[in-house]
N, C-alpha and C. Protein backbone atom coordinates (compact mmCIF):
# COMPACT_ATOMS: atom_id res chain seq x y z
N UNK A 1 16.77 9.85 -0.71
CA UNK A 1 16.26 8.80 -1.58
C UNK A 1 15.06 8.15 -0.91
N UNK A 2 14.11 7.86 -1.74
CA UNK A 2 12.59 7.39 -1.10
C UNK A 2 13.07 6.29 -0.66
N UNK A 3 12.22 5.37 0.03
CA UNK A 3 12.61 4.10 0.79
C UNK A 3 13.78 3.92 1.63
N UNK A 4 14.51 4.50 1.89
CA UNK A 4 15.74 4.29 2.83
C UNK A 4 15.81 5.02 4.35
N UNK A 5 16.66 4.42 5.34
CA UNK A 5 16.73 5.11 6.75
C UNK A 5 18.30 5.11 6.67
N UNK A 6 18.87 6.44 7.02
CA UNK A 6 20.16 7.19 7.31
C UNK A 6 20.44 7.79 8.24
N UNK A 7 21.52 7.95 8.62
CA UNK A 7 22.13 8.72 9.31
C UNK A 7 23.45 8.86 9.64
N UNK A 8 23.78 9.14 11.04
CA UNK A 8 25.54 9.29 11.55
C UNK A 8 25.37 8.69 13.38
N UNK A 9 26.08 8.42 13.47
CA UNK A 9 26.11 7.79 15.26
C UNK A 9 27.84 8.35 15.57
N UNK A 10 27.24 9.40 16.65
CA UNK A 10 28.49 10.09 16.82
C UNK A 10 28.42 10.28 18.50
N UNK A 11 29.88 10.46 19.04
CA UNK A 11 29.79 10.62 20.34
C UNK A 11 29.34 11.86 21.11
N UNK A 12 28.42 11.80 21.86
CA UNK A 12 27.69 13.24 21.98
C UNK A 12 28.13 13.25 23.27
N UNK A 13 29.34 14.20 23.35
CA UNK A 13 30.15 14.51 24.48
C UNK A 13 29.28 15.17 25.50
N UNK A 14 28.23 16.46 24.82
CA UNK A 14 27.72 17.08 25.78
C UNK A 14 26.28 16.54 25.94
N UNK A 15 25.41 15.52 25.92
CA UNK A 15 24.46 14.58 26.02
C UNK A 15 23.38 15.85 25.12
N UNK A 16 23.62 16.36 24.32
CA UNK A 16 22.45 17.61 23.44
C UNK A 16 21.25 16.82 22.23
N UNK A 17 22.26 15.97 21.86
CA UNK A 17 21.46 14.73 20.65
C UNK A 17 21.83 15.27 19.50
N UNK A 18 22.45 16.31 19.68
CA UNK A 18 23.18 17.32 18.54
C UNK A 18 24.69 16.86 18.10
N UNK A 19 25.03 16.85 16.91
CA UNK A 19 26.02 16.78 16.73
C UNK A 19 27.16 17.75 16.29
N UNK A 20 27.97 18.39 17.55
CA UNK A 20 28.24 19.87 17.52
C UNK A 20 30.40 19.82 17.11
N UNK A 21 30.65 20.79 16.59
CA UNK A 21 31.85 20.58 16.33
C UNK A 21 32.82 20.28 17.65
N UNK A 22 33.66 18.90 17.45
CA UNK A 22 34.50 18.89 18.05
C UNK A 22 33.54 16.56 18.31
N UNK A 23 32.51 16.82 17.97
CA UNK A 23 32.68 15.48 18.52
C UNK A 23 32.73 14.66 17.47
N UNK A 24 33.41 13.50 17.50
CA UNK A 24 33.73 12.17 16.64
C UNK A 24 32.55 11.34 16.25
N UNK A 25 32.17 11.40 14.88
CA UNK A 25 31.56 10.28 14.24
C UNK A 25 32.27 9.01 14.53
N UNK A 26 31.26 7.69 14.69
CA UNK A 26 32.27 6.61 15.33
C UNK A 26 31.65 5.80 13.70
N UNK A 27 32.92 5.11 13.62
CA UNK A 27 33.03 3.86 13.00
C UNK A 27 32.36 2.32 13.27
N UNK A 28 32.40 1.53 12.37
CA UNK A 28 31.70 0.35 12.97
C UNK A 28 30.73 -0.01 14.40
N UNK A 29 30.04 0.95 14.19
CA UNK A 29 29.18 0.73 14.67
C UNK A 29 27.74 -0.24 14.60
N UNK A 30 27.20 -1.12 15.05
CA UNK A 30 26.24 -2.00 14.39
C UNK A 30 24.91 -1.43 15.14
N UNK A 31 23.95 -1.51 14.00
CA UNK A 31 22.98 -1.39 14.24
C UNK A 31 21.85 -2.85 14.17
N UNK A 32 20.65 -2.42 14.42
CA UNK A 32 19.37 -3.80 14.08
C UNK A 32 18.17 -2.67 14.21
N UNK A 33 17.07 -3.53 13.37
CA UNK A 33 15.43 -3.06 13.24
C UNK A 33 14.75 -4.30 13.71
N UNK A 34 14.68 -4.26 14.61
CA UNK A 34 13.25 -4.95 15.33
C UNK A 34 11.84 -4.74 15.18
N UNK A 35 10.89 -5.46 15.21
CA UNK A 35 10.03 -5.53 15.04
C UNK A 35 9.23 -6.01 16.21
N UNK A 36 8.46 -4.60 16.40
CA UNK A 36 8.17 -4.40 17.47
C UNK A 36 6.92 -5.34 18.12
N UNK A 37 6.35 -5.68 17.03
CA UNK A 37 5.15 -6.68 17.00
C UNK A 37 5.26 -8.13 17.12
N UNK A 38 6.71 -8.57 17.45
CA UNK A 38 6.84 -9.93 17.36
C UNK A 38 8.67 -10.13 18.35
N UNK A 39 8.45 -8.62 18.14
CA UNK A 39 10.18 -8.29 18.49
C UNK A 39 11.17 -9.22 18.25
N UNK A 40 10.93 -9.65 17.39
CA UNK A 40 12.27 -10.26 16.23
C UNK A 40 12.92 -9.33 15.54
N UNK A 41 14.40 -9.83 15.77
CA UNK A 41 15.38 -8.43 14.56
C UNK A 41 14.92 -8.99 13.34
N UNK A 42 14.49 -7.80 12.58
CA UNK A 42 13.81 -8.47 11.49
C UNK A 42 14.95 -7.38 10.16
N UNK A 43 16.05 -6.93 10.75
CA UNK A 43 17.46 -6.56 9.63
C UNK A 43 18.30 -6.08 10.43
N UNK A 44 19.35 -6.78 10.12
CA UNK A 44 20.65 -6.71 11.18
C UNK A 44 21.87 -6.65 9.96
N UNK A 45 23.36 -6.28 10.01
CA UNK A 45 24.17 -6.74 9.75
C UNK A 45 24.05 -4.71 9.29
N UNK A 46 23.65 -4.03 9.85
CA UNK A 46 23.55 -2.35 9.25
C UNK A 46 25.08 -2.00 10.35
N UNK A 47 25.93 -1.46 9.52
CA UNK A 47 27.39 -0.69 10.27
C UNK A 47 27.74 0.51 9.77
N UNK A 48 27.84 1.31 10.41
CA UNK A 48 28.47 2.55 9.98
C UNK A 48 29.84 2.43 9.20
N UNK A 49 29.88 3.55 8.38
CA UNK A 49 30.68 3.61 8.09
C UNK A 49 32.30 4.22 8.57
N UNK A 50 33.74 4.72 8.06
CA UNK A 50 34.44 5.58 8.76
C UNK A 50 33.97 6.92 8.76
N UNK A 51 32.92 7.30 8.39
CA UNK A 51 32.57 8.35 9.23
C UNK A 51 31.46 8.76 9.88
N UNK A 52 31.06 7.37 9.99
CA UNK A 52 30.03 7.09 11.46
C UNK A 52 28.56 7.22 10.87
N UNK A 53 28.69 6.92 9.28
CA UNK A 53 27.63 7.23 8.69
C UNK A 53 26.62 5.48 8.07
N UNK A 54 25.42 5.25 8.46
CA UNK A 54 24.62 4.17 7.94
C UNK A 54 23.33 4.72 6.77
N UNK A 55 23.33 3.32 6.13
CA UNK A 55 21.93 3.56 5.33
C UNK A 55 21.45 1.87 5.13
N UNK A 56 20.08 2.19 4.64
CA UNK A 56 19.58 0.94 4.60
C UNK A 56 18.16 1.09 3.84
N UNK A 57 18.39 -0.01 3.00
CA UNK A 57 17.08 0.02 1.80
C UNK A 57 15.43 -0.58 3.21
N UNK A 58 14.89 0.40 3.49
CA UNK A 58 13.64 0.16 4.23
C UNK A 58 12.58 -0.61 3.72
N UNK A 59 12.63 -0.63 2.35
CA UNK A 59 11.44 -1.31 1.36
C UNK A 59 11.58 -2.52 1.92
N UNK A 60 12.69 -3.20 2.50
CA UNK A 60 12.59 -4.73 2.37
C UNK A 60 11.82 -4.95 3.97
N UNK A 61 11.42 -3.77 4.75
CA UNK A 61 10.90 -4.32 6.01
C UNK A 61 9.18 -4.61 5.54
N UNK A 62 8.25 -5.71 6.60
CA UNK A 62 7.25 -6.21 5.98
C UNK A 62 6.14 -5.42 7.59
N UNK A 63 7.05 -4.69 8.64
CA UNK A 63 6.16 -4.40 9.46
C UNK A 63 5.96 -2.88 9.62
N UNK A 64 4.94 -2.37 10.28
CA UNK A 64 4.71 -1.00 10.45
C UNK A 64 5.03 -0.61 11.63
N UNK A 65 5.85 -1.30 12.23
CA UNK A 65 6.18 -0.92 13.79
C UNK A 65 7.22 -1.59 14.03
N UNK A 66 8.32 -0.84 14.00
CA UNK A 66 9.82 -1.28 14.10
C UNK A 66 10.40 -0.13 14.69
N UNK A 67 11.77 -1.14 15.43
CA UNK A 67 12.80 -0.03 15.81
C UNK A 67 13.87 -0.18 15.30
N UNK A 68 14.32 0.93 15.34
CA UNK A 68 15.95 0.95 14.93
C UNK A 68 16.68 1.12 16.42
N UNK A 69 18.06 -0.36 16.10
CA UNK A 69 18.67 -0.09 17.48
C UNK A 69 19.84 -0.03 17.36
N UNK A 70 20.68 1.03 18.03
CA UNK A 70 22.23 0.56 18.08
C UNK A 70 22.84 -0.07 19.19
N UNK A 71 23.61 -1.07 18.56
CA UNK A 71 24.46 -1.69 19.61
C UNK A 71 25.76 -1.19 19.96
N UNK A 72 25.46 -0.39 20.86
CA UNK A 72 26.52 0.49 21.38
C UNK A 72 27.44 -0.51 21.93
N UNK A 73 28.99 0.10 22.02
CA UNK A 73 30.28 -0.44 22.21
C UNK A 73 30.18 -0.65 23.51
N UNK A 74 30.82 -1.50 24.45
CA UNK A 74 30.99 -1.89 25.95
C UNK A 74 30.90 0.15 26.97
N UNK A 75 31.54 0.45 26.14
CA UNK A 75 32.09 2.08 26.77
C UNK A 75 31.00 2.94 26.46
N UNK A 76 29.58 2.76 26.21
CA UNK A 76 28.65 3.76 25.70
C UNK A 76 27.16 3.61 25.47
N UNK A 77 26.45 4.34 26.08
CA UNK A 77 25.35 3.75 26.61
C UNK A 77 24.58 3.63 25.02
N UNK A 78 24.18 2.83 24.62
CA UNK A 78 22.96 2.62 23.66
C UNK A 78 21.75 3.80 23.34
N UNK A 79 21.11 3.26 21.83
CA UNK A 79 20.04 4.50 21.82
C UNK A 79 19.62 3.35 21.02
N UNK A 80 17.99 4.05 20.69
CA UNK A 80 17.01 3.44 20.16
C UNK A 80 15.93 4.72 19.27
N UNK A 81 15.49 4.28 18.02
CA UNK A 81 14.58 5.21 17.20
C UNK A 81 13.62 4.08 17.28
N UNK A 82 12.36 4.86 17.32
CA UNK A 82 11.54 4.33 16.81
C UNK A 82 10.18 5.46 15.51
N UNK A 83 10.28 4.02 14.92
CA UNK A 83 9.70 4.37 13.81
C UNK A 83 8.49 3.58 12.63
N UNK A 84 7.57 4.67 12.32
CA UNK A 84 6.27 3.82 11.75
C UNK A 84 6.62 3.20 10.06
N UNK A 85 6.40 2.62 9.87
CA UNK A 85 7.19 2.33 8.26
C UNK A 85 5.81 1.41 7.41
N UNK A 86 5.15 2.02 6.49
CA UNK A 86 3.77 1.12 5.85
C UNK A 86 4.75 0.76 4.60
N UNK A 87 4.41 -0.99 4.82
CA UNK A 87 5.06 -1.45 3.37
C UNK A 87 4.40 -1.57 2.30
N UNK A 88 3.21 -1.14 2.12
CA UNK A 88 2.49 -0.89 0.99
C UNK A 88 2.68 0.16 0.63
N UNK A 89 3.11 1.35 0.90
CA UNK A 89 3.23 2.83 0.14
C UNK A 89 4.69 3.01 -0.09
N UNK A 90 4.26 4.15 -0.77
CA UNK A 90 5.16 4.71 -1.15
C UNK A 90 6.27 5.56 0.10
N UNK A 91 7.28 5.40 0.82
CA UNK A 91 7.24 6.36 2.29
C UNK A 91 9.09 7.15 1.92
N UNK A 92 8.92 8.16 2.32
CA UNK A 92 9.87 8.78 2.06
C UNK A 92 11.46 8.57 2.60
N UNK A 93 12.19 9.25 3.07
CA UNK A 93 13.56 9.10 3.27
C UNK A 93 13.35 9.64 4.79
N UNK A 94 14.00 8.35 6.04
CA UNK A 94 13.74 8.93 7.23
C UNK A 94 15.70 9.04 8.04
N UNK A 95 15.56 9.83 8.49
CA UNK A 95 16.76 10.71 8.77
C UNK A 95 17.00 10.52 10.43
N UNK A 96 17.62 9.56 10.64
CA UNK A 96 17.71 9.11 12.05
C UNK A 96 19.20 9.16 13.23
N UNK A 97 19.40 10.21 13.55
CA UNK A 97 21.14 10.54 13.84
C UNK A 97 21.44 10.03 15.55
N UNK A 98 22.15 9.35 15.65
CA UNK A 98 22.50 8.62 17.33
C UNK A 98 23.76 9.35 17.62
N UNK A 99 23.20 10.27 18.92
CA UNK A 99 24.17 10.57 19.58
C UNK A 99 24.27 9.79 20.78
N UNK A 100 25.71 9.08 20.93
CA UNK A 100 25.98 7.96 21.90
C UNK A 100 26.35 8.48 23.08
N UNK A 101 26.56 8.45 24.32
CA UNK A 101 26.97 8.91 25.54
C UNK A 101 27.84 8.13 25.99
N UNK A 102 29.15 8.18 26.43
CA UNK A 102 30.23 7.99 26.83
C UNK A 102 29.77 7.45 28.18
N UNK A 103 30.40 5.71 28.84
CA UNK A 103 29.99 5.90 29.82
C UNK A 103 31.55 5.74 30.92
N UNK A 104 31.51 6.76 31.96
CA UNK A 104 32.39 6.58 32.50
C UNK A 104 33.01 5.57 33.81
């Protein structure tokens, strides 16, 4: 769907960024989009779903330089996308998948 950012945040047992059979999509997971230009979370309250899956209407961001961040659980190291987003056009469907690393 045009305007939106998706994906899955799953535990990437073997650190590949791949999500290969055998590893767990995680649940409630929270995400945020910062803005990289002022670095204010400028949309927060994004959670996966039970099967580790997010989406989010992008139209409502107002900057061209934002990140997407997850706030990984106490047990797992964090990741970060970054991404260009023009709020005057028209911009397509961006496809953004977090594989998390287990920390031991």
């Amino acid at each position: 769907m045009p305007g939106t950012v998706s994906g899955v945040v799953f535990d990437d047992l073997n650190a590949n960024g791949t999500q290969d059979p055998g590893e767990q999509s995680l649940a409630d997971i929270n995400l945020q989009v910062v803005d990289l230009n002022t670095g204010a979370v400028v949309l927060s309250g994004i959670v996966t779903d039970a099967g580790g899956n997010y989406r989010f209407d992008a139209g409502v961001l107002t900057s061209n330089n934002c990140e997407l961040q997850v706030l990984a659980p106490f047990d797992f190291a964090g990741n970060a996308y970054l991404f260009d987003w023009d709020p005057t056009a028209q911009n397509g469907p961006i496809v953004a998948n977090f594989g998390l690393l287990r920390i031991e």
